[in-house]
N, C-alpha and C. Protein backbone atom coordinates (compact mmCIF):
# COMPACT_ATOMS: atom_id res chain seq x y z
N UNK A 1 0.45 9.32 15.17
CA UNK A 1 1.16 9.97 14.08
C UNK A 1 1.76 8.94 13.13
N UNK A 2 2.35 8.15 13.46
CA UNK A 2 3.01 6.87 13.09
C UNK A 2 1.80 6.22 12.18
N UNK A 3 0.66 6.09 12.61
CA UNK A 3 -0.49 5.58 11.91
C UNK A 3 -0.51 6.49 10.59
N UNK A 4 -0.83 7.07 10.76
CA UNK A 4 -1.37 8.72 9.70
C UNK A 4 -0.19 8.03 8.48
N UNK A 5 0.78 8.51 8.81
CA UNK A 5 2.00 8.53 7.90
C UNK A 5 2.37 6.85 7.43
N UNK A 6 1.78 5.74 8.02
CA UNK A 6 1.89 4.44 7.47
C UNK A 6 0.77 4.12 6.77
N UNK A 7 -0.26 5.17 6.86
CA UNK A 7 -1.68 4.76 6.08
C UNK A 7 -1.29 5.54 4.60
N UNK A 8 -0.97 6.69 4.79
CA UNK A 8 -0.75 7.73 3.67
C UNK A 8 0.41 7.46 2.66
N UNK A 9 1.28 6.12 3.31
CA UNK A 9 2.52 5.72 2.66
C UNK A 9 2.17 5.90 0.93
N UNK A 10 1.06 5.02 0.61
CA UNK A 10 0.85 4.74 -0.81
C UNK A 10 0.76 6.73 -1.27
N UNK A 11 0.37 7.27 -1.05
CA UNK A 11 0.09 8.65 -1.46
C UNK A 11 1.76 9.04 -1.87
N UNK A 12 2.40 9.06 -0.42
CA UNK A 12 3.72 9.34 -0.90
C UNK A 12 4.42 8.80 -2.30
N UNK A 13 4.54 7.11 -2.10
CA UNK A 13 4.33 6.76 -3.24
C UNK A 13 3.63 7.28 -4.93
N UNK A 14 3.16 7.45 -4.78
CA UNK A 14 2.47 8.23 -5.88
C UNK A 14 3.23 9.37 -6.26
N UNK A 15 3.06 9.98 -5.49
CA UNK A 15 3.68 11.25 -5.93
C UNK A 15 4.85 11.15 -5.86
N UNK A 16 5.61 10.56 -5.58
CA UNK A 16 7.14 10.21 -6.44
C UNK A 16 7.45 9.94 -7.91
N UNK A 17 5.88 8.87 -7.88
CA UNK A 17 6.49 8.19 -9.17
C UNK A 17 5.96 9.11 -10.29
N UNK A 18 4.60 10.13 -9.57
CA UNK A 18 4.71 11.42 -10.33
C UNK A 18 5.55 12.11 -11.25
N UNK A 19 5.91 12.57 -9.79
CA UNK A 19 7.04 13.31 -9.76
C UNK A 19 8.37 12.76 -10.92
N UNK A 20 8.62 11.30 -10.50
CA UNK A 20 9.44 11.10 -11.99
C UNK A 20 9.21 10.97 -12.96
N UNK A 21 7.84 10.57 -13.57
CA UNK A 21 7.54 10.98 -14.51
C UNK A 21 7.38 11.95 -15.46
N UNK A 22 6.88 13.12 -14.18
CA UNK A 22 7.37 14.59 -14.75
C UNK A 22 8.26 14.89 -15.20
N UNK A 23 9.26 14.31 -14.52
CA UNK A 23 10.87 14.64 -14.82
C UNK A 23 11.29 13.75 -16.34
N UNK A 24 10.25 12.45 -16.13
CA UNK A 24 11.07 12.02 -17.69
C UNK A 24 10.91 12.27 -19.04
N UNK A 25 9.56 13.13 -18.87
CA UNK A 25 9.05 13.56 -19.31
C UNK A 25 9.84 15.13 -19.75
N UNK A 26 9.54 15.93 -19.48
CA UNK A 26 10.82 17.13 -19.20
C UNK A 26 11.74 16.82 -20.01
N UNK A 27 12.53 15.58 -19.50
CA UNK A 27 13.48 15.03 -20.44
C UNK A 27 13.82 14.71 -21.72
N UNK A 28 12.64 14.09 -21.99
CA UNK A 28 12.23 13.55 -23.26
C UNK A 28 12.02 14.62 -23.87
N UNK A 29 11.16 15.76 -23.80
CA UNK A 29 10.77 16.64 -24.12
C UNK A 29 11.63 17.59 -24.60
N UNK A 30 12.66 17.82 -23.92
CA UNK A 30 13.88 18.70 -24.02
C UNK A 30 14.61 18.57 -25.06
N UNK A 31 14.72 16.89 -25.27
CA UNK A 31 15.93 16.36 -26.25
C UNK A 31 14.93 16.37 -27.87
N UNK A 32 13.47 16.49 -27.86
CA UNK A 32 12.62 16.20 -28.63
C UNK A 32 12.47 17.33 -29.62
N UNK A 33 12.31 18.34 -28.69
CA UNK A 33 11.30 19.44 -29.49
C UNK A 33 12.57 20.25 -30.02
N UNK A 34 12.64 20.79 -30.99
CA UNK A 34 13.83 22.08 -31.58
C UNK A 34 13.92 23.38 -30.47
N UNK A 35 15.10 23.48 -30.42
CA UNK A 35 15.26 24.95 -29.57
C UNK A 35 14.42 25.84 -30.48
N UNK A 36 13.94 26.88 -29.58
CA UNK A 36 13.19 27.92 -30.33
C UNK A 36 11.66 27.56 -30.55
N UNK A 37 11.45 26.38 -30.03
CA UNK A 37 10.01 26.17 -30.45
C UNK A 37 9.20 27.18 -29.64
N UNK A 38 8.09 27.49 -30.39
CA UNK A 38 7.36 28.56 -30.03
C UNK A 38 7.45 30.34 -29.80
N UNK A 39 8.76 29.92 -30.10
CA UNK A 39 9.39 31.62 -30.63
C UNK A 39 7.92 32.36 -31.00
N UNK A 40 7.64 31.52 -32.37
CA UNK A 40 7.23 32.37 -33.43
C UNK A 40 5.34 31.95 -33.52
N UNK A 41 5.14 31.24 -31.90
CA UNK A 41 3.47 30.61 -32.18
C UNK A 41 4.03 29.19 -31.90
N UNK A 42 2.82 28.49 -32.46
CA UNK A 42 3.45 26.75 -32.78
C UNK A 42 4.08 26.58 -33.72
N UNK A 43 5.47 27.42 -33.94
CA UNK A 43 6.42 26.77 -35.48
C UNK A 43 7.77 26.69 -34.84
N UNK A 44 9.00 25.93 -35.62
CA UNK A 44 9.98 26.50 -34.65
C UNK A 44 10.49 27.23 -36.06
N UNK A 45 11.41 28.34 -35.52
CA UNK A 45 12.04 29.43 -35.87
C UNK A 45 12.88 28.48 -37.44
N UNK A 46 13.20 27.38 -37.57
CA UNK A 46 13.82 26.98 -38.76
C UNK A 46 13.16 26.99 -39.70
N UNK A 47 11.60 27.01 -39.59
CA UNK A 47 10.48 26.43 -40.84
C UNK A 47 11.18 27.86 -41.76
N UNK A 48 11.36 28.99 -40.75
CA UNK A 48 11.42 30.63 -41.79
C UNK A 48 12.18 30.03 -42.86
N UNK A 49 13.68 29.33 -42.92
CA UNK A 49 14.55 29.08 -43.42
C UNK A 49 14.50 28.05 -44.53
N UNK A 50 13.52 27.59 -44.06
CA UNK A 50 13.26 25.93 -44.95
C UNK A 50 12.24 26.24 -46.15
N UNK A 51 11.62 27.48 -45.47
CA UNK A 51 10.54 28.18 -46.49
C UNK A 51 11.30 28.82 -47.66
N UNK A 52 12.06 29.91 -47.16
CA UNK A 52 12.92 30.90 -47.95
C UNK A 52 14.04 29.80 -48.84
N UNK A 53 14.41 28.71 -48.78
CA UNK A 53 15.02 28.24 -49.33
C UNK A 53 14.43 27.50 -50.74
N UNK A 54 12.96 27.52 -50.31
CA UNK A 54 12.44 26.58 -51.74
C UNK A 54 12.57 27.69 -52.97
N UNK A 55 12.19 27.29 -53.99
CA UNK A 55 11.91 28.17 -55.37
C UNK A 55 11.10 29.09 -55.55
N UNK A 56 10.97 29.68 -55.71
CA UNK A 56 9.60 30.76 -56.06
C UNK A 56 8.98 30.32 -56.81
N UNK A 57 7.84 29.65 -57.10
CA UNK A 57 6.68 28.92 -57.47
C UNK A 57 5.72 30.40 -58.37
N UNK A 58 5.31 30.85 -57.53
CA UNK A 58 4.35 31.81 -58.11
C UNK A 58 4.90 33.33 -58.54
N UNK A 59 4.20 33.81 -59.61
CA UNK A 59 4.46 34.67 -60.04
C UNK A 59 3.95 36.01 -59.24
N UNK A 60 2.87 36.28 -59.28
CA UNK A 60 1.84 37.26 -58.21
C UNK A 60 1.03 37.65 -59.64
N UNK A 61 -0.31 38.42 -59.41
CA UNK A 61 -1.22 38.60 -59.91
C UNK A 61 -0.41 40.37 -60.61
N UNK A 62 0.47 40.77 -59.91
CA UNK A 62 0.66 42.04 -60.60
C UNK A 62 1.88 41.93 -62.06
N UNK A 63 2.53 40.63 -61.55
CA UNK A 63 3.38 40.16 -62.60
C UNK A 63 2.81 39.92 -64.16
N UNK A 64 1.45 39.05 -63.82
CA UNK A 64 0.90 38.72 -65.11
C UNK A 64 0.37 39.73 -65.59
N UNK A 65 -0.08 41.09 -64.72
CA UNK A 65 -0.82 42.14 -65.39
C UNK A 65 -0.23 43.13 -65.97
N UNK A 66 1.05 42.66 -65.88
CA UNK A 66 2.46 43.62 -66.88
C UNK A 66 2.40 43.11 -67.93
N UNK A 67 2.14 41.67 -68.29
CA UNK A 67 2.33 41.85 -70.16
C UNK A 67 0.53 41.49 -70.37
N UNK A 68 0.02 41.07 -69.42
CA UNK A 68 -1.65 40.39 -70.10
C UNK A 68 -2.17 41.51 -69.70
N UNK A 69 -2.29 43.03 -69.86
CA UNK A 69 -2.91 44.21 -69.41
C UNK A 69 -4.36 44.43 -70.23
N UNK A 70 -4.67 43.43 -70.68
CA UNK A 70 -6.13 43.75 -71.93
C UNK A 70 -6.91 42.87 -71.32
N UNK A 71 -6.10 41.75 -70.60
CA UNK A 71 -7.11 40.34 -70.46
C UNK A 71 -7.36 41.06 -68.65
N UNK A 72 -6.33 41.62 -67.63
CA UNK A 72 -6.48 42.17 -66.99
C UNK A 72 -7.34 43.11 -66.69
N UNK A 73 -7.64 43.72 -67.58
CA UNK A 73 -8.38 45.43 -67.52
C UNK A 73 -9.91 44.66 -67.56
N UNK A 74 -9.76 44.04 -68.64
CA UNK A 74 -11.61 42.73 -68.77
C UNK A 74 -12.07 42.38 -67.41
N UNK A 75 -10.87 41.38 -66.80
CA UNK A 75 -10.90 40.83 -65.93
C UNK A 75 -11.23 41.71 -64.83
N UNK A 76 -10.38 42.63 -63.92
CA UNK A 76 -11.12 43.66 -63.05
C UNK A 76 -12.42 44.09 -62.98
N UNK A 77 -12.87 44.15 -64.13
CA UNK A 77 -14.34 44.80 -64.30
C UNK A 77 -15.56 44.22 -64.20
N UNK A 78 -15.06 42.83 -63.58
CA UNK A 78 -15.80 41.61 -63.66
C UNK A 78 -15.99 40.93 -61.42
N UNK A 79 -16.68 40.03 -61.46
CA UNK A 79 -16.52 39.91 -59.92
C UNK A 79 -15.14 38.80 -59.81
N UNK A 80 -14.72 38.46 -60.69
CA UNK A 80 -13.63 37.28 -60.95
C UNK A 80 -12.30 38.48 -60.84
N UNK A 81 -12.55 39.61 -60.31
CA UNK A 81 -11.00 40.96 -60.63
C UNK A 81 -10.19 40.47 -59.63
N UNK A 82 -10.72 39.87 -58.47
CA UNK A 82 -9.76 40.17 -57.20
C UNK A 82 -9.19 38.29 -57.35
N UNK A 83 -9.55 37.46 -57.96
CA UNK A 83 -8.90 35.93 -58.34
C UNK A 83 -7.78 36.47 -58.78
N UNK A 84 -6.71 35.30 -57.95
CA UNK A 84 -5.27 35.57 -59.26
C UNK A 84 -5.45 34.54 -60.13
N UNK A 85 -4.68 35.22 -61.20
CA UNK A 85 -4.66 34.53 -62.37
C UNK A 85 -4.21 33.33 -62.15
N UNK A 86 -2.97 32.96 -61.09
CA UNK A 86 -2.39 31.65 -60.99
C UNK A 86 -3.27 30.71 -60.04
N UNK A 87 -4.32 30.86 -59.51
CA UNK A 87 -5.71 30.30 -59.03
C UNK A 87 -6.00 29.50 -60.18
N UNK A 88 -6.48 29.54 -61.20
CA UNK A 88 -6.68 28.95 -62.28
C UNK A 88 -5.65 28.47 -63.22
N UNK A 89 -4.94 29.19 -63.87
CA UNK A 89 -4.03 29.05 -64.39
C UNK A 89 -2.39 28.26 -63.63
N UNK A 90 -2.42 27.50 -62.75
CA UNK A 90 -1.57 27.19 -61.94
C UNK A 90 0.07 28.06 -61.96
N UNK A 91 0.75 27.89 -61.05
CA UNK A 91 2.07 28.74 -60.65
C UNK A 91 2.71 29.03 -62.41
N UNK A 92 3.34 30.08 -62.26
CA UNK A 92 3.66 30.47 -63.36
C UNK A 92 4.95 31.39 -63.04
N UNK A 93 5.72 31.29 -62.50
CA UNK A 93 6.93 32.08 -62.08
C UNK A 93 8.12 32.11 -63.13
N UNK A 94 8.16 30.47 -63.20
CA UNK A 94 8.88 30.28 -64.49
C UNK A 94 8.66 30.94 -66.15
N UNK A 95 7.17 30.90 -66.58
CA UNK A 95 6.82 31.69 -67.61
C UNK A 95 7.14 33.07 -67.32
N UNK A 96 6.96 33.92 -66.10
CA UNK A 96 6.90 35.17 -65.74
C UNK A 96 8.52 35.37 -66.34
N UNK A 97 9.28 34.82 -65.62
CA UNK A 97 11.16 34.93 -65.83
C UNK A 97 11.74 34.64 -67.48
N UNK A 98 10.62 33.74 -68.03
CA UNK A 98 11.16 33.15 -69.20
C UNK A 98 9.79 32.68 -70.38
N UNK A 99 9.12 33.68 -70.53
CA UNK A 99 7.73 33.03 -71.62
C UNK A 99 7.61 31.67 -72.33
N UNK A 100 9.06 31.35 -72.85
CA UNK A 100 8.89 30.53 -73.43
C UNK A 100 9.01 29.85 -72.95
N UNK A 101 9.79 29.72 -71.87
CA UNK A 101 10.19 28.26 -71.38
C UNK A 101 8.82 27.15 -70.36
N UNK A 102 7.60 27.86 -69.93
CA UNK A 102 6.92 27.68 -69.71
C UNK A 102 5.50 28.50 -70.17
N UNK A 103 4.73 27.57 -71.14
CA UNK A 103 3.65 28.02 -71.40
C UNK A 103 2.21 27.45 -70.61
N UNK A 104 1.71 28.75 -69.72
CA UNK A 104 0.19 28.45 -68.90
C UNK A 104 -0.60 27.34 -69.71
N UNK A 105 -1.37 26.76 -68.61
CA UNK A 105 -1.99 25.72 -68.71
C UNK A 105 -3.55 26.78 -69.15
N UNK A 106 -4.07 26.58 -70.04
CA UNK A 106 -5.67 26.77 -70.62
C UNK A 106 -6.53 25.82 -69.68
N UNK A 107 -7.07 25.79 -68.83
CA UNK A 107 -7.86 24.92 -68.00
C UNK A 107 -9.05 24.58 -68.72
N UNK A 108 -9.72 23.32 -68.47
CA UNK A 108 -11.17 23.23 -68.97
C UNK A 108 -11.69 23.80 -68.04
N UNK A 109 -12.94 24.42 -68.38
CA UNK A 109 -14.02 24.96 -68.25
C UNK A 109 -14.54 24.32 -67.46
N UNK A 110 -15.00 23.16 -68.01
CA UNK A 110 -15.45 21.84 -66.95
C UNK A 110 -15.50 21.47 -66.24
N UNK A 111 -13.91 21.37 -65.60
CA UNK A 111 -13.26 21.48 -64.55
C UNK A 111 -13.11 22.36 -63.34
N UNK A 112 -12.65 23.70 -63.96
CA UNK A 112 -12.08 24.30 -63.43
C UNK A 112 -13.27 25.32 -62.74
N UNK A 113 -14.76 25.61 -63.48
CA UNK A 113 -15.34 26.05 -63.13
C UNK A 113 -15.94 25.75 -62.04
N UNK A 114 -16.31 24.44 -62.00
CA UNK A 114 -17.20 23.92 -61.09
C UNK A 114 -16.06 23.85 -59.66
N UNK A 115 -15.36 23.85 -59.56
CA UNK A 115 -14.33 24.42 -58.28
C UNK A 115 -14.62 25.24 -57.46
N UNK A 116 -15.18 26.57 -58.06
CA UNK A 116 -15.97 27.16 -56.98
C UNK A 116 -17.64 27.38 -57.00
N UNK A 117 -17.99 26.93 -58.52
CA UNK A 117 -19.20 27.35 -58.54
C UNK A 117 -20.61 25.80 -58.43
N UNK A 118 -20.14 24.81 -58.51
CA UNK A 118 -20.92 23.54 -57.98
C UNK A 118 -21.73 23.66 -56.39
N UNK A 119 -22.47 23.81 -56.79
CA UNK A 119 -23.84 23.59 -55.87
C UNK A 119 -23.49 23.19 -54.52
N UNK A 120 -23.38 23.36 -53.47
CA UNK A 120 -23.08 23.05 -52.32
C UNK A 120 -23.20 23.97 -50.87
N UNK A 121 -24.24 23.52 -50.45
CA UNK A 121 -25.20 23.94 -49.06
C UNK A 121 -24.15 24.57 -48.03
N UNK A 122 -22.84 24.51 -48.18
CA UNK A 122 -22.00 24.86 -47.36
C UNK A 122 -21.50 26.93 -47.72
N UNK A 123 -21.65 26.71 -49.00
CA UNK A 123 -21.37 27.96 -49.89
C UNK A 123 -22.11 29.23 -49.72
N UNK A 124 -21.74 30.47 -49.20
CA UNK A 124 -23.27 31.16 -48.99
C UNK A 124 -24.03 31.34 -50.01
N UNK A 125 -25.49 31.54 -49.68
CA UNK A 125 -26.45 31.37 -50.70
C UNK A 125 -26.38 32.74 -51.52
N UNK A 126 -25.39 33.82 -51.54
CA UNK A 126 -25.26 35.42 -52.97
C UNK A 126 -24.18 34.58 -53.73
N UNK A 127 -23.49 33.30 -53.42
CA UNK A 127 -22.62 33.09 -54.24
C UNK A 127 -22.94 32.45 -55.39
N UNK A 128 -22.54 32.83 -56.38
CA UNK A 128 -23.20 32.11 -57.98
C UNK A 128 -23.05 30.62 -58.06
N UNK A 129 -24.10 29.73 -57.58
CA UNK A 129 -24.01 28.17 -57.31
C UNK A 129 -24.48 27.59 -58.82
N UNK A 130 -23.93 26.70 -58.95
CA UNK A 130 -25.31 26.04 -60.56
C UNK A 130 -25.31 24.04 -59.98
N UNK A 131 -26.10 23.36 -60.55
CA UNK A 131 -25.58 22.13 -60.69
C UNK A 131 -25.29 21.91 -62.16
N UNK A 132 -23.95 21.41 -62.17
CA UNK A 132 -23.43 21.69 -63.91
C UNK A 132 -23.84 20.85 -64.46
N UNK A 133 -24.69 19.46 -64.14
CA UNK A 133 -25.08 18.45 -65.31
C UNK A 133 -26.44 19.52 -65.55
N UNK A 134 -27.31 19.83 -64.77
CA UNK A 134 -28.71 20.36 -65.47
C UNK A 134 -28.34 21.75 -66.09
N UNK A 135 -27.48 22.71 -65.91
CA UNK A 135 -26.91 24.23 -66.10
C UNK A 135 -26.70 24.00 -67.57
N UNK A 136 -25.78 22.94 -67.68
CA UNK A 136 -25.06 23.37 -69.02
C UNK A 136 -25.38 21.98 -70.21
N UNK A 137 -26.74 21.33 -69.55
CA UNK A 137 -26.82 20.32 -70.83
C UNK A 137 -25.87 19.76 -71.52
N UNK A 138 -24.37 19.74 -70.32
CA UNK A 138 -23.63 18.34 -71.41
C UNK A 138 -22.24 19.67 -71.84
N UNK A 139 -22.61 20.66 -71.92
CA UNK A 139 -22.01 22.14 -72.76
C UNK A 139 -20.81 21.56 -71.84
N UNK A 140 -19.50 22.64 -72.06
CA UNK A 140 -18.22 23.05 -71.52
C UNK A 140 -18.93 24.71 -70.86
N UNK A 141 -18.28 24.71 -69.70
CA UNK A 141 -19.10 26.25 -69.22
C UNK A 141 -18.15 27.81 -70.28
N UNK A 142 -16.98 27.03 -71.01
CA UNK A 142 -16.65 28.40 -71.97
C UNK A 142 -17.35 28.22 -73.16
N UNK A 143 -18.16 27.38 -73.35
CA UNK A 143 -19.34 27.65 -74.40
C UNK A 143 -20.16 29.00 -74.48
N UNK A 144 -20.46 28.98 -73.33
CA UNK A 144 -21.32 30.23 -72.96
C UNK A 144 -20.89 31.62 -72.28
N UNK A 145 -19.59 31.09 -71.46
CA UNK A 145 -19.12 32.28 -70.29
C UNK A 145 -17.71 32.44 -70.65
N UNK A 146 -17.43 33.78 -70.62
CA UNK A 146 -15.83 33.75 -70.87
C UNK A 146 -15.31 34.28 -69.40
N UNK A 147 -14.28 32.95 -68.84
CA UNK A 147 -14.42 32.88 -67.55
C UNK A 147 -13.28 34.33 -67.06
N UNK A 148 -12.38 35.33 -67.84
CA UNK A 148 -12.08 36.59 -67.71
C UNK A 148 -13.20 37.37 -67.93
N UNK A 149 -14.89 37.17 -68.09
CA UNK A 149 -15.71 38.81 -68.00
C UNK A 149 -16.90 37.51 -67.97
N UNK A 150 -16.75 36.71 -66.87
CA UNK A 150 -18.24 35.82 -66.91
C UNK A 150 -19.41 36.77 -66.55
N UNK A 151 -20.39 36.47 -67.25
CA UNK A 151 -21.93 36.82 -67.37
C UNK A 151 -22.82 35.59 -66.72
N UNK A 152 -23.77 35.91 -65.74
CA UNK A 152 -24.89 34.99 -65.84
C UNK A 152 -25.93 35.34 -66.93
């Protein structure tokens, strides 16, 4: 018996130093992570607070369709209806509260189109793809498309 238990010593060993590791671990862990972590998933319960505290950035798509109701009504009738306006037009909360004090950005065409519509094997193939150097010969894509009621 004496044998058994002087051969197995190192095992014991081990699992001590396991064992404290677990524990310093635990430790570390305890003093580390925010109370509440995982309340809410992988967030802790403060992000709610840290969120609700920033500015309101965006306006919402029903905001702009209270005074732009013509460019809206176009727009719906088109496959571009369900885009918000601030997708393109970047955050606009401030114009929404105060017109003047912030006037929307007019995006290029150029730019802004090829964002979702540039050629790329990843994109499913019903989605309207182009490559814009051969598509538009050099053009701006609002040469041809008015990107509230685009036409192919």
């Amino acid at each position: 018996m004496k044998k058994a238990l002087k051969e197995s010593e190192h095992l014991v060993r081990l699992a001590i130093v396991l064992a404290l590791g677990l524990m310093v671990f635990l430790l570390i862990r305890r003093a580390v992570v925010p109370a509440g972590f995982g309340q809410y998933g992988h967030y802790r319960p403060g992000t709610l607070q840290d969120v609700r505290a920033r500015p309101v950035t965006f306006a919402g798509h029903a905001l702009c369709e209270a005074c732009h109701d013509e460019i809206a009504t176009k727009k719906a009738a088109t496959k571009h209806g369900k885009v918000a306006c601030e997708a393109c037009h970047g955050a606009l909360a401030k114009h929404a509260d105060d017109p003047s004090a912030l006037k929307p950005v007019k995006p290029d065409p150029a730019v802004l189109c090829v964002r979702c519509h540039e050629a790329d094997s990843a994109k499913p193939k019903n989605f309207p793809q182009v490559v814009s150097k051969d598509h538009s010969q050099g053009n701006s894509c609002g040469v041809c498309h008015d990107p509230h009621s685009p036409k192919l």
